[in-house]
N, C-alpha and C. Protein backbone atom coordinates (compact mmCIF):
# COMPACT_ATOMS: atom_id res chain seq x y z
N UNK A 1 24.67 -13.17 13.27
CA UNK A 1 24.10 -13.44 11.97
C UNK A 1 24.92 -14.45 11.19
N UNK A 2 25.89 -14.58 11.86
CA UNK A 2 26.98 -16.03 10.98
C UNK A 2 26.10 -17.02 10.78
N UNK A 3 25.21 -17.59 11.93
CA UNK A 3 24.30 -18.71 11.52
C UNK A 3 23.16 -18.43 10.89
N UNK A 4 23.05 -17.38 9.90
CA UNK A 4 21.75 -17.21 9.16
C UNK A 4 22.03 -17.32 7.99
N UNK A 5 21.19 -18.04 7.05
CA UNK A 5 21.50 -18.56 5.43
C UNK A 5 20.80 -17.73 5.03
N UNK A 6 21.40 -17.01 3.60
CA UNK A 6 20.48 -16.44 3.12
C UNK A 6 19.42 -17.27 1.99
N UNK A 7 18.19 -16.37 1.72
CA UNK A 7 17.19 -17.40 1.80
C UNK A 7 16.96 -18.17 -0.22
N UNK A 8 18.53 -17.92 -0.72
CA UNK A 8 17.97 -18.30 -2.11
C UNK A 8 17.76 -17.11 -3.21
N UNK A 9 17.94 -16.79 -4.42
CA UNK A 9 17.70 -16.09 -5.41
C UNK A 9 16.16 -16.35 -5.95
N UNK A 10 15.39 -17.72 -5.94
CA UNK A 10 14.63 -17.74 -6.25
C UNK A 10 13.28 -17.38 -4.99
N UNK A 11 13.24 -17.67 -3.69
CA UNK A 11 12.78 -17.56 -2.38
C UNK A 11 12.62 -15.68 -2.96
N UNK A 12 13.92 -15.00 -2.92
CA UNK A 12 13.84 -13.88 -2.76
C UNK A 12 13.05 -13.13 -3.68
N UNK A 13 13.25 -13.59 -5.00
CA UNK A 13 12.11 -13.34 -6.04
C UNK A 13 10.73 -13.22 -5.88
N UNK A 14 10.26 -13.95 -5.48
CA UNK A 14 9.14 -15.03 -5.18
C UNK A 14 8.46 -13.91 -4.26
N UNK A 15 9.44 -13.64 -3.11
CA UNK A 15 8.78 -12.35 -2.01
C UNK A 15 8.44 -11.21 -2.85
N UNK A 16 9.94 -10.86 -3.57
CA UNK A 16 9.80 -9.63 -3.86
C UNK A 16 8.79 -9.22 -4.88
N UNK A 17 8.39 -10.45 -5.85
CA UNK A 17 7.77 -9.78 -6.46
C UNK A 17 5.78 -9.79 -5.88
N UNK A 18 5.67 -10.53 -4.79
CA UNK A 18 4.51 -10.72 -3.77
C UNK A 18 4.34 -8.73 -3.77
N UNK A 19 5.72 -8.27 -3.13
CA UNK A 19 5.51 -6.99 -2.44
C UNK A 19 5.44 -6.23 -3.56
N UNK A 20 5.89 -6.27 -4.79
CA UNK A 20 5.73 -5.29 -5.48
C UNK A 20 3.88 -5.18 -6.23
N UNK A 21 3.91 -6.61 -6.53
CA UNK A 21 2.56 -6.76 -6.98
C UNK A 21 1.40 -5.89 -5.93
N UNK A 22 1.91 -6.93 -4.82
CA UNK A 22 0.77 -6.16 -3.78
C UNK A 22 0.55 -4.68 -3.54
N UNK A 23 1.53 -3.77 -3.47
CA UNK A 23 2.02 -2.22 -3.60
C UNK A 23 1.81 -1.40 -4.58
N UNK A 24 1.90 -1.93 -5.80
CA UNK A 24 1.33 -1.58 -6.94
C UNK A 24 -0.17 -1.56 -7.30
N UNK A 25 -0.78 -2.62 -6.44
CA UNK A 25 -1.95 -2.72 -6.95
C UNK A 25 -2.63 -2.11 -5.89
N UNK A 26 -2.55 -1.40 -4.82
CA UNK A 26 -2.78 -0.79 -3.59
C UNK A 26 -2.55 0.58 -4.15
N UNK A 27 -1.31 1.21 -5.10
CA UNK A 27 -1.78 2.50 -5.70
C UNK A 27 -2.61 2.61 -6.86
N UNK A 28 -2.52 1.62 -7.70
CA UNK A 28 -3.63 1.48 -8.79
C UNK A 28 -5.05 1.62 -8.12
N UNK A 29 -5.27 0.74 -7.09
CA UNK A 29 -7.13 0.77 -6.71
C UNK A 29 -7.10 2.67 -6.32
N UNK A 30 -5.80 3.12 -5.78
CA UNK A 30 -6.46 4.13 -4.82
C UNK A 30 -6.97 5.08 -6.00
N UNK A 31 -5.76 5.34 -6.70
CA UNK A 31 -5.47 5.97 -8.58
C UNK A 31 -7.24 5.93 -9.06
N UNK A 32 -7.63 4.85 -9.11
CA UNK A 32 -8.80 4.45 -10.21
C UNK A 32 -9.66 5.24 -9.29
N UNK A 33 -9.88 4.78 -7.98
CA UNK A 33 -10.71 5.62 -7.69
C UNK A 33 -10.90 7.21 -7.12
N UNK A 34 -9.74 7.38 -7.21
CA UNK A 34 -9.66 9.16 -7.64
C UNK A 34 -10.38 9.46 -9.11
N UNK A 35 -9.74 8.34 -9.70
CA UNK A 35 -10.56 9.01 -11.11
C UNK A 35 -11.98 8.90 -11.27
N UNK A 36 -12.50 8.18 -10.85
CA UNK A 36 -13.99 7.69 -10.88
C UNK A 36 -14.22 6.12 -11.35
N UNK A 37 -12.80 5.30 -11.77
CA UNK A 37 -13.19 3.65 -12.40
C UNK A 37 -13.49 3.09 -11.16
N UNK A 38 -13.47 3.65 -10.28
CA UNK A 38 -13.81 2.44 -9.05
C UNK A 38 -15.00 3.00 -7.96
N UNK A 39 -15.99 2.22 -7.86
CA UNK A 39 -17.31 3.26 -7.19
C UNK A 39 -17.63 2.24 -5.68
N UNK A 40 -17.73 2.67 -4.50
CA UNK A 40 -18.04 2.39 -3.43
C UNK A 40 -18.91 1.02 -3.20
N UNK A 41 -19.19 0.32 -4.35
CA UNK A 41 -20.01 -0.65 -4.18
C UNK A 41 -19.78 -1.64 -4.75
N UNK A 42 -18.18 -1.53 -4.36
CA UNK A 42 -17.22 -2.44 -5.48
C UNK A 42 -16.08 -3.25 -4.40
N UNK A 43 -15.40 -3.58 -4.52
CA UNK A 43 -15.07 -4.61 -3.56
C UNK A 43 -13.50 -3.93 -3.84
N UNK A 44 -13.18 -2.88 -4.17
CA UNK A 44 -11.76 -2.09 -3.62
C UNK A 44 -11.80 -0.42 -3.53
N UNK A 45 -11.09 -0.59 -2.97
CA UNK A 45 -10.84 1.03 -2.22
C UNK A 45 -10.69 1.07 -1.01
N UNK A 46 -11.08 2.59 -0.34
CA UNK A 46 -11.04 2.30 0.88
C UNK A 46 -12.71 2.38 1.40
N UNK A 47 -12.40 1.09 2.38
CA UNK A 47 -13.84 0.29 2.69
C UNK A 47 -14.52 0.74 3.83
N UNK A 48 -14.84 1.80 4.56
CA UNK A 48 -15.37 2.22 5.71
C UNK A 48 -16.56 2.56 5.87
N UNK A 49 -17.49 2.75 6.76
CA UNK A 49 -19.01 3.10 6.55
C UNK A 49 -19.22 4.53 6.20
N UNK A 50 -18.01 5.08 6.40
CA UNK A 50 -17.86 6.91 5.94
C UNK A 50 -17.60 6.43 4.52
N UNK A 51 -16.85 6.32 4.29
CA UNK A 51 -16.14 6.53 2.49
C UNK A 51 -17.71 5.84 1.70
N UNK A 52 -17.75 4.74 2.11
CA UNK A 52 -18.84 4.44 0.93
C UNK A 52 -20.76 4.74 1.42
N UNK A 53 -20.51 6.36 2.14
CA UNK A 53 -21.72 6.55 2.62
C UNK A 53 -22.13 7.65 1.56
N UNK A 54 -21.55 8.42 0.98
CA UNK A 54 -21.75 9.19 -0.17
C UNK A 54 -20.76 9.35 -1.27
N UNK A 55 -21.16 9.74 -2.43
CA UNK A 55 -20.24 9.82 -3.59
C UNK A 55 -19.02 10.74 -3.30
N UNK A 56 -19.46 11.84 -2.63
CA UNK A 56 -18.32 13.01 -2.15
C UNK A 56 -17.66 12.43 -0.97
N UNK A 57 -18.23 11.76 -0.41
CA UNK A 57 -16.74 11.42 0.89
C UNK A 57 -16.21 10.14 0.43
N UNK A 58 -16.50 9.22 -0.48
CA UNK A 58 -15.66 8.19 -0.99
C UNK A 58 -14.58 9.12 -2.16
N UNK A 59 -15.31 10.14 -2.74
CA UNK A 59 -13.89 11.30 -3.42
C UNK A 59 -13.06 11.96 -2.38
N UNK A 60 -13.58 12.21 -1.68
CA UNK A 60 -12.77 12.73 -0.61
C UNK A 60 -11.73 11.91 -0.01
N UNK A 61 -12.30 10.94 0.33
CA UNK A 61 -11.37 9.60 1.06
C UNK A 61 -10.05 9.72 0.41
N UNK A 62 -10.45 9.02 -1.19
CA UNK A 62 -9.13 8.44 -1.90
C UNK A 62 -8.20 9.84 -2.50
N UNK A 63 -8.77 10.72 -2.46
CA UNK A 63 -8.37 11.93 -2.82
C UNK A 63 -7.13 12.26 -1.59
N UNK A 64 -7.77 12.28 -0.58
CA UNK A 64 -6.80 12.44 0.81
C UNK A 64 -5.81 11.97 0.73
N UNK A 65 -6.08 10.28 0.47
CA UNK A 65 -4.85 9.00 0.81
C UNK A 65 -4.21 8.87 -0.16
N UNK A 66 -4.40 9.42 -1.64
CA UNK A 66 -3.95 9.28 -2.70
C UNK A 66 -2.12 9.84 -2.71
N UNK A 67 -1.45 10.95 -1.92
CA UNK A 67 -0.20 11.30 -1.84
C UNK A 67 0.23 10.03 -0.52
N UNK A 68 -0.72 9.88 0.19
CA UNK A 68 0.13 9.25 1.08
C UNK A 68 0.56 7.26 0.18
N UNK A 69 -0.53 7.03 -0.28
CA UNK A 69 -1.01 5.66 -1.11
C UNK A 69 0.75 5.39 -1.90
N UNK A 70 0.70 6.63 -2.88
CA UNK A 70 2.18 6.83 -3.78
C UNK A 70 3.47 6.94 -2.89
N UNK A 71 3.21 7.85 -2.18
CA UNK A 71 4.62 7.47 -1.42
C UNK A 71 5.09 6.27 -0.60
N UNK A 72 3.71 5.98 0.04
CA UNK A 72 4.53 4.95 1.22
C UNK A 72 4.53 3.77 0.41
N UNK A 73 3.31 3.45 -0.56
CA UNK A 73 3.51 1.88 -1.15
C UNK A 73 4.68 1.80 -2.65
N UNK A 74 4.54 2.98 -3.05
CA UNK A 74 5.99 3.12 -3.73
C UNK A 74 7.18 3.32 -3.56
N UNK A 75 7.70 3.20 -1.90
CA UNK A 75 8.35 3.08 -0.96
C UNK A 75 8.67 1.47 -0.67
N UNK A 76 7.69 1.55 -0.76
CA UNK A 76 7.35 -0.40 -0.25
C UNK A 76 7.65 -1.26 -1.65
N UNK A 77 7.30 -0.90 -2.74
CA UNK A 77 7.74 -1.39 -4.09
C UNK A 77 8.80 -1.39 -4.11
N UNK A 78 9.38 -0.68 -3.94
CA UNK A 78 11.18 -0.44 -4.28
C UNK A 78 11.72 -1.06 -3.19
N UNK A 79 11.24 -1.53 -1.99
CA UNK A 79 12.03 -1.97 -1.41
C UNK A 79 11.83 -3.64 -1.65
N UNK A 80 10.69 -4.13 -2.63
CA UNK A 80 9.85 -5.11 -2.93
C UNK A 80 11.24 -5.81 -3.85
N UNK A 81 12.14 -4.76 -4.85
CA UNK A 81 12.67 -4.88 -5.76
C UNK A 81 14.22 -5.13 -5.25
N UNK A 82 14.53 -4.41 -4.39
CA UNK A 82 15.45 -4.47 -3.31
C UNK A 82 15.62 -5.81 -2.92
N UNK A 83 14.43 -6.43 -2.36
CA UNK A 83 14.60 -7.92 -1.87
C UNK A 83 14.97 -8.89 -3.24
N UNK A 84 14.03 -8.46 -4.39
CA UNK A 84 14.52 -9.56 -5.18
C UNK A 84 16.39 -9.51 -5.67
N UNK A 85 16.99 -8.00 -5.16
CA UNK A 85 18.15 -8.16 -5.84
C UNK A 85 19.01 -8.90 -4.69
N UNK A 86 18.36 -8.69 -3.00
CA UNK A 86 19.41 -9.04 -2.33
C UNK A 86 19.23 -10.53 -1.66
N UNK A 87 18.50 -11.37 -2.73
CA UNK A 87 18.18 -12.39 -2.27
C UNK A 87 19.51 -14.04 -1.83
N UNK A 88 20.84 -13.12 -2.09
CA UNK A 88 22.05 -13.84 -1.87
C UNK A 88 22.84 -13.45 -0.82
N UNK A 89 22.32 -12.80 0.06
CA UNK A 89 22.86 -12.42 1.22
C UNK A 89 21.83 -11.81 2.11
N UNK A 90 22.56 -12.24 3.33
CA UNK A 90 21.68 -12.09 4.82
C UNK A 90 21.11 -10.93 4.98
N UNK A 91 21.92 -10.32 5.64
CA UNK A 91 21.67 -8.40 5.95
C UNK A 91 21.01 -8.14 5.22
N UNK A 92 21.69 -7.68 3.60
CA UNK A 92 20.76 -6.33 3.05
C UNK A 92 19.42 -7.04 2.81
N UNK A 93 19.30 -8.67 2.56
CA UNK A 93 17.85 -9.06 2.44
C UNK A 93 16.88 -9.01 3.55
N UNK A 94 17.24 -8.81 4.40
CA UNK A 94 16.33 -9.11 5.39
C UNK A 94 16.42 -7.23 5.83
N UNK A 95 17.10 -6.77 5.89
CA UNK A 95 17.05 -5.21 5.79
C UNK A 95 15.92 -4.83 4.80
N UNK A 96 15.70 -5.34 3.38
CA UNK A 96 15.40 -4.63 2.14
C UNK A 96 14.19 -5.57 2.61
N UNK A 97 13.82 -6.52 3.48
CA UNK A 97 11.96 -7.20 3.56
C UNK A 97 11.62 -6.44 4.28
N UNK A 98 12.63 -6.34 5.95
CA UNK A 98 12.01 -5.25 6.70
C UNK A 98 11.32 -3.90 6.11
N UNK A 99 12.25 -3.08 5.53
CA UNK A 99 12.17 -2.02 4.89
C UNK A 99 10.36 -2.35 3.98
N UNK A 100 10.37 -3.19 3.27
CA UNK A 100 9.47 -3.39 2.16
C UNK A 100 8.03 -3.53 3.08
N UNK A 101 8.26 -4.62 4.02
CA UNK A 101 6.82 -4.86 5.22
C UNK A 101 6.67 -3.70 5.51
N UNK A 102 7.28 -3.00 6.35
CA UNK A 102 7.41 -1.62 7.30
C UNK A 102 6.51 -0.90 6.75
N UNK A 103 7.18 -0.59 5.20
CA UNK A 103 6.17 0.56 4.33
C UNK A 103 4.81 0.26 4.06
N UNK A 104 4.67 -1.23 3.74
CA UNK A 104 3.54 -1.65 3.40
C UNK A 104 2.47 -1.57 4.26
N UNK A 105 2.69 -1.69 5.25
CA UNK A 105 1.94 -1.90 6.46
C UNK A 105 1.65 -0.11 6.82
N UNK A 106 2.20 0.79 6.77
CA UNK A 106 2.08 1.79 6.84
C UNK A 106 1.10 2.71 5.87
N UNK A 107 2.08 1.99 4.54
CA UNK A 107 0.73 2.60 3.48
C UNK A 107 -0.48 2.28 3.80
N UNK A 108 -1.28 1.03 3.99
CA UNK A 108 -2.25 0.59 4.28
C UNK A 108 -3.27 1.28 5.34
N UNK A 109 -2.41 1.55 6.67
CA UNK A 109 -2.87 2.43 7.78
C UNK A 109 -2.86 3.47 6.99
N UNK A 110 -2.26 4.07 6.54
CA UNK A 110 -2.44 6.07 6.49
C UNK A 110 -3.19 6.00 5.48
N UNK A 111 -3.62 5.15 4.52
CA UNK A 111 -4.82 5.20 3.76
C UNK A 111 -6.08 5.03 4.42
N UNK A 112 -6.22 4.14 5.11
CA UNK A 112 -7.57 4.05 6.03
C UNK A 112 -7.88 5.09 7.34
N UNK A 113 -6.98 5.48 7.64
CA UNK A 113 -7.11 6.54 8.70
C UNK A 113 -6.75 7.61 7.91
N UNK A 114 -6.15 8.68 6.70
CA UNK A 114 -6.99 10.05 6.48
C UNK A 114 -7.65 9.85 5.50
N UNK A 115 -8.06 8.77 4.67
CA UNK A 115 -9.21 8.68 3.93
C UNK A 115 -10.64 8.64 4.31
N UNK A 116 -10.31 7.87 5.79
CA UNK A 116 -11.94 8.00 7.10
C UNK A 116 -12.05 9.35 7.28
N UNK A 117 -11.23 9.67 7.51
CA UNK A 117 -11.18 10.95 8.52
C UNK A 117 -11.56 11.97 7.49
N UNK A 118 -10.80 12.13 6.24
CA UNK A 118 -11.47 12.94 5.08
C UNK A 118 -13.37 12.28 4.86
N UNK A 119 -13.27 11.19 4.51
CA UNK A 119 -14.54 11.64 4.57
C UNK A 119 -15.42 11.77 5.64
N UNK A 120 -15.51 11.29 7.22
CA UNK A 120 -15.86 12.19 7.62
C UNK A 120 -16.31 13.25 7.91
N UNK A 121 -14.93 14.48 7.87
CA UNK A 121 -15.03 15.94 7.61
C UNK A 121 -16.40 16.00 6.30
N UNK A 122 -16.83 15.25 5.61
CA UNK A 122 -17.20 15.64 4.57
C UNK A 122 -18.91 15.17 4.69
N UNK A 123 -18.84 14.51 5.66
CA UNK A 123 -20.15 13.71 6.30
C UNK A 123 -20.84 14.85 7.27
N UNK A 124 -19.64 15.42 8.23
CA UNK A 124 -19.97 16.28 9.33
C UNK A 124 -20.08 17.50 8.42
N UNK A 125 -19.92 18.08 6.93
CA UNK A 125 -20.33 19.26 6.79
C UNK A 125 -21.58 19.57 6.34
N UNK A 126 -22.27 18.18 6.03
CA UNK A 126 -23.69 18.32 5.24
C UNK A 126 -24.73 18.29 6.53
């Protein structure tokens, strides 16, 4: 890692605040539509031919993914924030993007796979 520059204070900003925005606004859509501001025929949430096939399995969906939504992308935020502090050195920055992608990418999956799968279950009981 001797030959790796780190990538800049402003570079690192620039990411970090990409990941936080993006993470934040990935628990806000899920949030709104637990509450009811966001309805299946709207261009966020989670988008599957289950979730937006009835009103109860699109509640069901975001209802499901809603603990996983907070942890992993508020996982991913903080590590969003992480990058902007360690944007003057190698390691912990590129540790604190890994860390920040990793989660992100995770939140995303475990929202779409038990929010399907909840509604589903909720498709197969009617």
């Amino acid at each position: 890692m001797e030959s790796l520059q780190a990538p800049g204070v402003g570079i690192a900003f620039v990411l970090g605040l990409i990941l936080v925005l993006g993470n934040f606004t990935a628990i806000l859509s899920i949030r709104l539509a637990v509450l009811g501001r966001i309805a299946p025929d709207t261009m966020a949430g989670i988008r599957t031919n289950a979730t937006r096939a009835t009103p109860d399995s699109w509640d069901a969906a975001h209802r499901a993914a809603w603990p996983w939504a907070l942890v992993l992308n508020g996982l991913a935020a903080i590590g969003g924030v992480a990058v902007m502090a360690t944007g003057s050195t190698v390691t912990p920055f590129l540790t604190a993007a890994g860390f920040a992608v990793i989660f992100t990418i995770a939140g995303a999956l475990a929202q779409i796979i038990v929010g399907h799968r909840a509604a589903t279950r909720v498709l197969n009981r009617k």
